[in-house]
Protein backbone atom coordinates (compact mmCIF):
# COMPACT_ATOMS: atom_id res chain seq x y z
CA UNK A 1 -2.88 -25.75 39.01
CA UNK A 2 0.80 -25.93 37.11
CA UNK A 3 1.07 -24.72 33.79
CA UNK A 4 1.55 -27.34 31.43
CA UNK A 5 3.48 -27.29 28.00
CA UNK A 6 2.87 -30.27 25.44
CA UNK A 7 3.99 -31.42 22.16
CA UNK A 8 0.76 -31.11 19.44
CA UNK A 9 -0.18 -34.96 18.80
CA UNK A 10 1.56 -36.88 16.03
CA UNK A 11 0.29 -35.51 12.68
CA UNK A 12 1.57 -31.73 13.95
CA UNK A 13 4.90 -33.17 14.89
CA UNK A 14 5.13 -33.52 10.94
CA UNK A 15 5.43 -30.01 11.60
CA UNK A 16 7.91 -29.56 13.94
CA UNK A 17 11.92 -29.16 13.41
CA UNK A 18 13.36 -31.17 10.75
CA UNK A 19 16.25 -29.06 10.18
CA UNK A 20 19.23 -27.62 12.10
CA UNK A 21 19.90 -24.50 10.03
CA UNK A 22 18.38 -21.57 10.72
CA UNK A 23 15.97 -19.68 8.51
CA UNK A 24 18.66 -17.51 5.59
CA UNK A 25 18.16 -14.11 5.79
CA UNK A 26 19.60 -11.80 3.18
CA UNK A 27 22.01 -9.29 3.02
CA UNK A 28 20.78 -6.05 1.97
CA UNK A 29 22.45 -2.62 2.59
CA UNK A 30 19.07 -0.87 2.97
CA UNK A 31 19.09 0.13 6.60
CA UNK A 32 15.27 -0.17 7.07
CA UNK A 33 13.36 -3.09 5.86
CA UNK A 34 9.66 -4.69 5.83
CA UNK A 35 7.96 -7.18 4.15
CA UNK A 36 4.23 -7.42 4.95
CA UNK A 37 2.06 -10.87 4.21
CA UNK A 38 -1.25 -8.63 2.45
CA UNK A 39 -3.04 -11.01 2.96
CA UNK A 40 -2.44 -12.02 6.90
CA UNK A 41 -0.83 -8.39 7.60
CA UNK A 42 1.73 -10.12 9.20
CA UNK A 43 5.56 -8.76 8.86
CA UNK A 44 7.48 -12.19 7.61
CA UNK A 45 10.79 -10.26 7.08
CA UNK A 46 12.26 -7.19 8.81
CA UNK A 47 15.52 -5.16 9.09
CA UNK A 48 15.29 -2.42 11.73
CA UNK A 49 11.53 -2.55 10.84
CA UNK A 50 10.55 -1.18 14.36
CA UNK A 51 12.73 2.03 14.78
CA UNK A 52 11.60 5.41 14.17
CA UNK A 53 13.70 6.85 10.85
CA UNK A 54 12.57 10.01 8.93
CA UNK A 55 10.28 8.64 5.78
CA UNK A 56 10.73 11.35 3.46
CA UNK A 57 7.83 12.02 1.02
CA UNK A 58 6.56 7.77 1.71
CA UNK A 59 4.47 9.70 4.67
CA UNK A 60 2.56 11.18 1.76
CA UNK A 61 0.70 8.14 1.62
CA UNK A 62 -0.96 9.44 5.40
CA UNK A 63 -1.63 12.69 3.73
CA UNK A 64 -3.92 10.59 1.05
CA UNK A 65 -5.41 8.91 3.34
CA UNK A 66 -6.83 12.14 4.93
CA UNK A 67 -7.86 13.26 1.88
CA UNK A 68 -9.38 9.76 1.07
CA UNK A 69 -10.91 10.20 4.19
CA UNK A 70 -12.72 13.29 3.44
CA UNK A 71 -13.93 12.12 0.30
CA UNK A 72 -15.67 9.06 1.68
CA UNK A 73 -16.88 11.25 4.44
CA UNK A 74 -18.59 13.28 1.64
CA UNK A 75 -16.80 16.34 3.39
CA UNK A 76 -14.94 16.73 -0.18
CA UNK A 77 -15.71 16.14 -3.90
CA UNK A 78 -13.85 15.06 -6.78
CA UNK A 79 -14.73 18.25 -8.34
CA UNK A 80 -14.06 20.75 -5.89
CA UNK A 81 -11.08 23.19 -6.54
CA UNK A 82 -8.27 23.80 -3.97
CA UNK A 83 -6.10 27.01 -4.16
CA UNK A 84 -2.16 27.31 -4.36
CA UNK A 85 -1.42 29.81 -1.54
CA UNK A 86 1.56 31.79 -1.60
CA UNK A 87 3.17 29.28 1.14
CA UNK A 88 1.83 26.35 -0.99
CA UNK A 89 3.54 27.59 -4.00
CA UNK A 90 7.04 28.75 -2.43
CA UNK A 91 7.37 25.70 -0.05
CA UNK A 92 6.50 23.12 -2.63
CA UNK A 93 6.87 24.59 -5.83
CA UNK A 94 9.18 24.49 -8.42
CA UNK A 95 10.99 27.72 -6.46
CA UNK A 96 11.58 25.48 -3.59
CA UNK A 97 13.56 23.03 -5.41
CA UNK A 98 11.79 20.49 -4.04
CA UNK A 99 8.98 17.93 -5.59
CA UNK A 100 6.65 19.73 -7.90
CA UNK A 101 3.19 19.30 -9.24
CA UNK A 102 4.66 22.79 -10.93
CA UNK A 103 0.72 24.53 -10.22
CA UNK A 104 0.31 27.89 -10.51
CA UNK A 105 -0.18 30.53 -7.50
CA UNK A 106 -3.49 31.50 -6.89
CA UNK A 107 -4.32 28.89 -9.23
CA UNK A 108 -7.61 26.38 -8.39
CA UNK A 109 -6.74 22.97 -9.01
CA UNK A 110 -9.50 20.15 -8.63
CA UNK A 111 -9.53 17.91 -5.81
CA UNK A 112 -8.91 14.66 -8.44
CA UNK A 113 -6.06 16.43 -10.16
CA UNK A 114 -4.14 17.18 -6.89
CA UNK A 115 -4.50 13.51 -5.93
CA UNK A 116 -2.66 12.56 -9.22
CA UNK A 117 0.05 15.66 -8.40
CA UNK A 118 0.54 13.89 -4.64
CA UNK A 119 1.03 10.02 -6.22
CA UNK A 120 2.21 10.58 -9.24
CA UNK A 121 4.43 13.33 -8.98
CA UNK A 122 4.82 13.57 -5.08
CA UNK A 123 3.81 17.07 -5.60
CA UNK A 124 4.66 19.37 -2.68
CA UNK A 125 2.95 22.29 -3.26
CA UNK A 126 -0.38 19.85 -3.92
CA UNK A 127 0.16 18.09 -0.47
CA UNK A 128 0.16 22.03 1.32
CA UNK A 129 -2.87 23.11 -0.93
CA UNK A 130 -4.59 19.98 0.39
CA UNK A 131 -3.72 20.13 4.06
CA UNK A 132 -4.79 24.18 4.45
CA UNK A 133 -8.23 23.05 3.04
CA UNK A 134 -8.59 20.26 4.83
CA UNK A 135 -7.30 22.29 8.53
CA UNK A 136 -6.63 25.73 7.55
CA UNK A 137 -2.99 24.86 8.36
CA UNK A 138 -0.20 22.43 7.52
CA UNK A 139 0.49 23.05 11.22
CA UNK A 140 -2.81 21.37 11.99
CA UNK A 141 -3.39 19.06 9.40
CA UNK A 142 -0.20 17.50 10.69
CA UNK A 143 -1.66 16.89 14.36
CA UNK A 144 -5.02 15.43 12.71
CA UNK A 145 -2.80 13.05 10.59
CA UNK A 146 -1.06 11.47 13.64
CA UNK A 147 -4.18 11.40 15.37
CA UNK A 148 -5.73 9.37 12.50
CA UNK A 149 -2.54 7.17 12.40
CA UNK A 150 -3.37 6.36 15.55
CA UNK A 151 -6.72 5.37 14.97
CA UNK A 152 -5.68 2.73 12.01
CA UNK A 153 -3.10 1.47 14.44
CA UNK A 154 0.10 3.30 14.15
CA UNK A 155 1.55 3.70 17.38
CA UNK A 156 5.26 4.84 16.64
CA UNK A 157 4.59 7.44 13.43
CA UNK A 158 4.26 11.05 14.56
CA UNK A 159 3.82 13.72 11.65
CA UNK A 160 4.94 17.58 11.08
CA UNK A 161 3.93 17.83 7.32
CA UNK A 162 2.22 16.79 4.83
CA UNK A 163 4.73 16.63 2.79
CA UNK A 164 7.89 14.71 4.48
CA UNK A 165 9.81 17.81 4.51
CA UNK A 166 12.76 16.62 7.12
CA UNK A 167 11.53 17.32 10.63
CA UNK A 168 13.54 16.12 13.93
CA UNK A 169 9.61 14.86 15.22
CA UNK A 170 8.34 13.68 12.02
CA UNK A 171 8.80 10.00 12.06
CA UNK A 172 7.46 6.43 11.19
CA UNK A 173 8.91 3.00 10.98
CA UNK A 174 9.46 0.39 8.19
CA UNK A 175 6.57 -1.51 9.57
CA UNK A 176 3.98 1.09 10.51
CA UNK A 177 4.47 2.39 6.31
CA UNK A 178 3.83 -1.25 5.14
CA UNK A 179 0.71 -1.40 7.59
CA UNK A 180 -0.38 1.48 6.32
CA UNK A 181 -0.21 0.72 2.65
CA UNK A 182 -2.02 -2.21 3.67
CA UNK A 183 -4.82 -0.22 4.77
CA UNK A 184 -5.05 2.18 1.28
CA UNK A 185 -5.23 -1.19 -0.99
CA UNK A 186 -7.72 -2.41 1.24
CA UNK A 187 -9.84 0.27 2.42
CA UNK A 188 -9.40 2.66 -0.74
CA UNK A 189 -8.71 0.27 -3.89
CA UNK A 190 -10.60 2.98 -6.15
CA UNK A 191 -7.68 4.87 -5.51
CA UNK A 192 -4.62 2.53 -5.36
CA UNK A 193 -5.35 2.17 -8.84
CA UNK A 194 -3.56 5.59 -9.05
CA UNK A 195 -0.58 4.50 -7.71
CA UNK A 196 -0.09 2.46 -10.96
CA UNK A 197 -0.35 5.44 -13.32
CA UNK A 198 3.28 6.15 -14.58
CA UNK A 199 2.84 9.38 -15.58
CA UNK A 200 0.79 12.61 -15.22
CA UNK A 201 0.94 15.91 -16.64
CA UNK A 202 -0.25 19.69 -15.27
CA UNK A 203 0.44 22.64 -16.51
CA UNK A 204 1.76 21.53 -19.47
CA UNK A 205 4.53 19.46 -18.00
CA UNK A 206 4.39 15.69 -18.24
CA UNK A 207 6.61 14.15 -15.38
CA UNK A 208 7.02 9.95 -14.31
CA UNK A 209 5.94 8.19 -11.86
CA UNK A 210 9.32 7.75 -9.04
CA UNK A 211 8.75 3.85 -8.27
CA UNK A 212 11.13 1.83 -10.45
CA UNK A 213 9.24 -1.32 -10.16
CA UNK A 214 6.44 -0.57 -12.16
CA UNK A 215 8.64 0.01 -14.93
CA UNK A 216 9.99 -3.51 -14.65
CA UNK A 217 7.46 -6.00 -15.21
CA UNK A 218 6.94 -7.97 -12.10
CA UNK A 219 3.61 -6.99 -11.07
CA UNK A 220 4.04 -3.86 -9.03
CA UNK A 221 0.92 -1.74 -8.68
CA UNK A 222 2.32 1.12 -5.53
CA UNK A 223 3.18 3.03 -3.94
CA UNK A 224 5.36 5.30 -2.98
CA UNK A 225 9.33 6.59 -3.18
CA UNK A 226 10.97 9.17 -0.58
CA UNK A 227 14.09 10.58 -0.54
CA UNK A 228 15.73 13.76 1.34
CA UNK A 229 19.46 13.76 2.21
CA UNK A 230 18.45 12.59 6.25
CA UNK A 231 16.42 9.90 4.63
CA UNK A 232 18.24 8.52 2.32
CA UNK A 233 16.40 6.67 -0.60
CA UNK A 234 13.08 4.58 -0.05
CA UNK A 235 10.61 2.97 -1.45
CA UNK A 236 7.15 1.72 -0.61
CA UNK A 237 5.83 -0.75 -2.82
CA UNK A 238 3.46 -3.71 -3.55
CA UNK A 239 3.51 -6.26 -6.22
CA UNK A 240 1.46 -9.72 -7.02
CA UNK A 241 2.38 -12.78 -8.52
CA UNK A 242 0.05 -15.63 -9.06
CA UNK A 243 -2.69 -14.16 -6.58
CA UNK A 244 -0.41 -13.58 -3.96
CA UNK A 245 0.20 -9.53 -2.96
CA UNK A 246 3.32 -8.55 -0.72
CA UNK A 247 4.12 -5.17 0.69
CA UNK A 248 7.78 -3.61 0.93
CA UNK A 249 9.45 -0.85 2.63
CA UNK A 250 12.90 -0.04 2.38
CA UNK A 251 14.50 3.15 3.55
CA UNK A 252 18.13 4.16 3.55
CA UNK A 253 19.70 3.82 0.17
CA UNK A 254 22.50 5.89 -1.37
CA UNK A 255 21.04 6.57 -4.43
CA UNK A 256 18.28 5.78 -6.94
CA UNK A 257 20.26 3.43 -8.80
CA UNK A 258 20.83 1.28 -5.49
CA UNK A 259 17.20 1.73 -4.49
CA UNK A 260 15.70 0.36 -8.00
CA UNK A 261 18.54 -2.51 -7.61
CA UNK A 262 17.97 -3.50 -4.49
CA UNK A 263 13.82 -3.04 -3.97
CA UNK A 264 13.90 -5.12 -7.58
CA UNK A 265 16.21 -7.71 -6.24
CA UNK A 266 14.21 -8.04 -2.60
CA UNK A 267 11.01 -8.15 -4.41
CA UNK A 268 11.80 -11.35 -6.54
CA UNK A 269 13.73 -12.82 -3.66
CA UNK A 270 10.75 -12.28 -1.26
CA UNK A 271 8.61 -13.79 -3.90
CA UNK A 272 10.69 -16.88 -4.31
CA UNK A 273 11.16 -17.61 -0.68
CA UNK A 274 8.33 -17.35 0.77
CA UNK A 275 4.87 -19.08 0.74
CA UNK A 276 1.54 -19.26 2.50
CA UNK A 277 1.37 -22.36 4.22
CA UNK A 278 -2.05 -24.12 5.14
CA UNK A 279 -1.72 -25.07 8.85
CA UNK A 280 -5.02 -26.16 10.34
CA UNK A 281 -8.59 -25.88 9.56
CA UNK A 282 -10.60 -24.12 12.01
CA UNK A 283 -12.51 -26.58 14.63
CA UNK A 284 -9.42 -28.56 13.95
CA UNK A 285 -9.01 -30.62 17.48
CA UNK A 286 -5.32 -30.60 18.89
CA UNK A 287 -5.52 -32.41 21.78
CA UNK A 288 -7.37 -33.24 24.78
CA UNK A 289 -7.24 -32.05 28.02
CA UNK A 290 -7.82 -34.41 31.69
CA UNK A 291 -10.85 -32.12 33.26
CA UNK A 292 -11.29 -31.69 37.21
CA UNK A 293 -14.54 -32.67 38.94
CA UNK A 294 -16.34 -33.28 34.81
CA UNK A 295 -18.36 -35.43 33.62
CA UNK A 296 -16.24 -35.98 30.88
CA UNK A 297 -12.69 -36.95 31.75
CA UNK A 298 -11.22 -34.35 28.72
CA UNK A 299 -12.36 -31.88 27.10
CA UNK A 300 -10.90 -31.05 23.24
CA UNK A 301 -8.87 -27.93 22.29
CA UNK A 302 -10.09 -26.81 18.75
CA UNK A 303 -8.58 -23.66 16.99
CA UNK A 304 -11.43 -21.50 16.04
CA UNK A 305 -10.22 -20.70 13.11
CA UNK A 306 -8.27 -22.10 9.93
CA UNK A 307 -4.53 -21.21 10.35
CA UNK A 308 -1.99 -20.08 7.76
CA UNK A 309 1.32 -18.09 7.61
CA UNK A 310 3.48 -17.24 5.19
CA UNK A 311 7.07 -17.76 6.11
CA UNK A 312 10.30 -18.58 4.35
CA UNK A 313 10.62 -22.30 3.33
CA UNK A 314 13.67 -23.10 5.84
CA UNK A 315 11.03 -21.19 8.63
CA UNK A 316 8.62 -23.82 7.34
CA UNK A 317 11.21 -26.73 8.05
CA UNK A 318 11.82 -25.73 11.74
CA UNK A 319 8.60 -24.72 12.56
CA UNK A 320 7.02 -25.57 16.05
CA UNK A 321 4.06 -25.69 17.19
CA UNK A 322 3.38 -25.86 21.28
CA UNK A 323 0.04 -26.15 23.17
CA UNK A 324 -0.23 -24.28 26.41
CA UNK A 325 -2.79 -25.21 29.50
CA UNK A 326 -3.55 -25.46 32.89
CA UNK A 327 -4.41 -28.80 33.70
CA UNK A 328 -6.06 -29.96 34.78
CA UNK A 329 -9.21 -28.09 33.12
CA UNK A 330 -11.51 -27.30 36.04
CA UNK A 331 -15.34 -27.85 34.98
CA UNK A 332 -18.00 -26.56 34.07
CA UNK A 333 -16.70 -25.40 31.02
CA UNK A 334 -18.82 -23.94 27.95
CA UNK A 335 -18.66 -24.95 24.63
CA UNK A 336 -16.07 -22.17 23.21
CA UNK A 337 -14.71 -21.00 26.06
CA UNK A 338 -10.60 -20.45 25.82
CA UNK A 339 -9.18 -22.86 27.79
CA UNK A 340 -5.63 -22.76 26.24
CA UNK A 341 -3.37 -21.32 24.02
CA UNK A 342 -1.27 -22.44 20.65
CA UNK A 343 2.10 -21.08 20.06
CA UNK A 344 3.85 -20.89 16.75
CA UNK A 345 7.47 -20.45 16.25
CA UNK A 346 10.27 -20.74 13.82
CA UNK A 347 13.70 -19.10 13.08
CA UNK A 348 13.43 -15.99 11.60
CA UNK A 349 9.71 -15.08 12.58
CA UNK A 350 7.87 -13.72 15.73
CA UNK A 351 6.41 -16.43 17.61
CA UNK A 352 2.62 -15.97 17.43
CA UNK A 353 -0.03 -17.40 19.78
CA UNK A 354 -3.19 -18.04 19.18
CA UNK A 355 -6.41 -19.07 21.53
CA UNK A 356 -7.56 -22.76 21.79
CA UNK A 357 -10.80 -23.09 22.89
CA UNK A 358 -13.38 -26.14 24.16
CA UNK A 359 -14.54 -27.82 21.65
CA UNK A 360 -17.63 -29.01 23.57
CA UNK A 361 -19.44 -28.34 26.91
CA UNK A 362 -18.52 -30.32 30.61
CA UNK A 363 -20.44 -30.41 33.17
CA UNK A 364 -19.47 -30.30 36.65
CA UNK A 365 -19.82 -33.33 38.91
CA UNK A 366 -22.78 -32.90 41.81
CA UNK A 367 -21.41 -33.39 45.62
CA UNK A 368 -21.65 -37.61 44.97
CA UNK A 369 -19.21 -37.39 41.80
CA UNK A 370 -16.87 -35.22 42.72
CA UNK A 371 -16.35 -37.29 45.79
CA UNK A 372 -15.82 -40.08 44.16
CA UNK A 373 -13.42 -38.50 41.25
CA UNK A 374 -11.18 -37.14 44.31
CA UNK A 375 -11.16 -40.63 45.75
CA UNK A 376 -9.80 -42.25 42.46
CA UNK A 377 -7.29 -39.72 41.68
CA UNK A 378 -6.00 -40.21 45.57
CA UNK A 379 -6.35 -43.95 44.67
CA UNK A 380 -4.14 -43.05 41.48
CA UNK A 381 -1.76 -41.24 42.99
């Protein structure tokens, strides 16, 4: 049997191109970008979202979710107290020069505190304390995080730290840290609330929250900034508007002014562009396809379930939509069964298949019938 490639029926060609241009992208001098559907998980918008680029302290959102982990495991509590060692102290204190949480050495600080000194104030020395209780080693807790990245599906990211220290092996991409933001609002919303809290204070100094946008009133709720001088500056984030949530990475920014600009500026242009568009409903028939040796003639392709993307409006004007089968279908065929596929295109997006499957049984034909089907189709040419 040929493959065969058709045109959906008339009320899908509604669908199809009915524009020349191609889909606008935007300039941006981030060199790393994502923008991540929340509710489809689907990446509508990238910039270098698949390379591996050093993520600063936005990795910090793995070492929460080990931690998060742990406490849903019932392995940790709230109220249990994790010490400062000496190499949590110098390597992320305030004698490091690097992000501080500013806790004392030898000091026991409670499990929910250090979770506010990690989001809040990207607190080195509280993402060390937390990794040598969790493994007895940054060195360790650093394997167990990529192993658990792996698990949630990020293949690319590989981890040294907990922290985001700059490592030559410690690495994610633009669209592995929107994935996995993704996973914290939906698998831990109990504790993305924190990444809304603008400021937190321990040992008697108050410090701010690092992500501009929720300081700008455009619904941002998360998550989390990075910078080192290999990084560059980044920013995960999430914001709604009007019931809709999209995620954001950008990485690769000269300074904070530029990334509060231009994560501000991509938000509201993200939000503006693009919209979730209701395709099909599911058991929606697309066609019919001629059947070998059935006792039906066709059988119906039906999409399981309800389609809908979000895409940019000028995607939305050139979309196309393709059915793909071998035909003709041989019978028997079940009720369900995939028997083709639908593929989805446009400008400036992925093209996306999806399976089609038999929207009702077909018997096969006994030795009599398929006889005489093979004589009419010879008679038919």
């Amino acid at each position: 049997m040929t493959a065969r490639l058709t045109l959906l029926s008339s009320f899908l060609i509604l669908l199809a191109v009915l524009a020349a241009a191609p889909a606008r992208a935007i300039e941006s001098p981030a060199e790393y970008i994502s923008l991540m559907d929340y509710d489809t998980g689907e990446i509508i918008y990238e910039k270098n979202g698949t390379e591996l680029m050093a993520p600063a302290s936005m990795s910090k959102l793995m070492t929460m979710v080990m931690l998060f982990d742990a406490i849903r495991d019932g392995r940790v509590t709230l109220e249990d107290e994790f010490v400062i060692s000496e190499n949590a102290w110098r390597k992320g204190g305030a004698a490091s020069g690097s992000s501080t949480m500013f806790a004392e050495l030898g000091s026991r600080v409670p499990v929910k505190d250090l979770i506010y000194g990690v989001i809040v104030q990207s607190g080195n020395d509280a993402c060390i304390a937390i990794a040598e209780a969790l493994e007895g080693s940054e060195a360790a807790f650093a394997e167990k995080m990529t192993e658990r990245a792996r698990e949630i599906g990020l293949a690319k990211s590989t981890f040294r730290n907990a922290t985001g220290w700059p490592d030559e092996g410690h690495l994610m991409t633009a669209n592995e840290l929107a994935k996995l933001a993704r996973y914290i609002i939906d698998t831990y919303p109990e504790f993305y609330e924190i990444y809304a809290v603008r400021d937190f204070e321990w040992n008697g100094i108050s410090q701010s929250n690092r992500n501009p946008l929720l300081y700008m009133n455009m619904g941002a709720d998360g998550l989390k900034t990075g910078h080192t001088s290999v990084s560059g500056y980044g920013l995960t984030a999430s914001a709604t508007r009007n019931d809709r949530r999209l995620i954001l990475v950008v990485n690769g920014l000269d300074s904070e002014k530029a990334r509060a600009n231009e994560t501000q500026r991509l938000m509201d242009w993200a939000f503006r562009e693009f919209r979730k568009y209701d395709l099909l409903e599911a058991g929606q028939e697309l066609e019919r396809a001629p059947v070998w040796h059935g006792t039906s003639r066709t059988v119906p392709l039906v999409i399981p379930e309800a389609l809908a993307l979000t895409m940019s409006r000028d995607a939305r004007k050139n979309l196309d939509l393709k059915v793909r089968y071998d035909s003709p279908v041989q019978a028997p065929i079940e009720q369900g069964q995939v028997i083709g596929k639908l593929q989805v295109s446009a400008p400036g997006m992925p093209t996306r298949t999806y399976d089609l499957q038999a929207g009702e049984s077909v018997d096969e034909l006994g030795l009599f019938g398929k006889a005489m089907s093979a004589l009419a189709a010879l008679i038919s040419g």
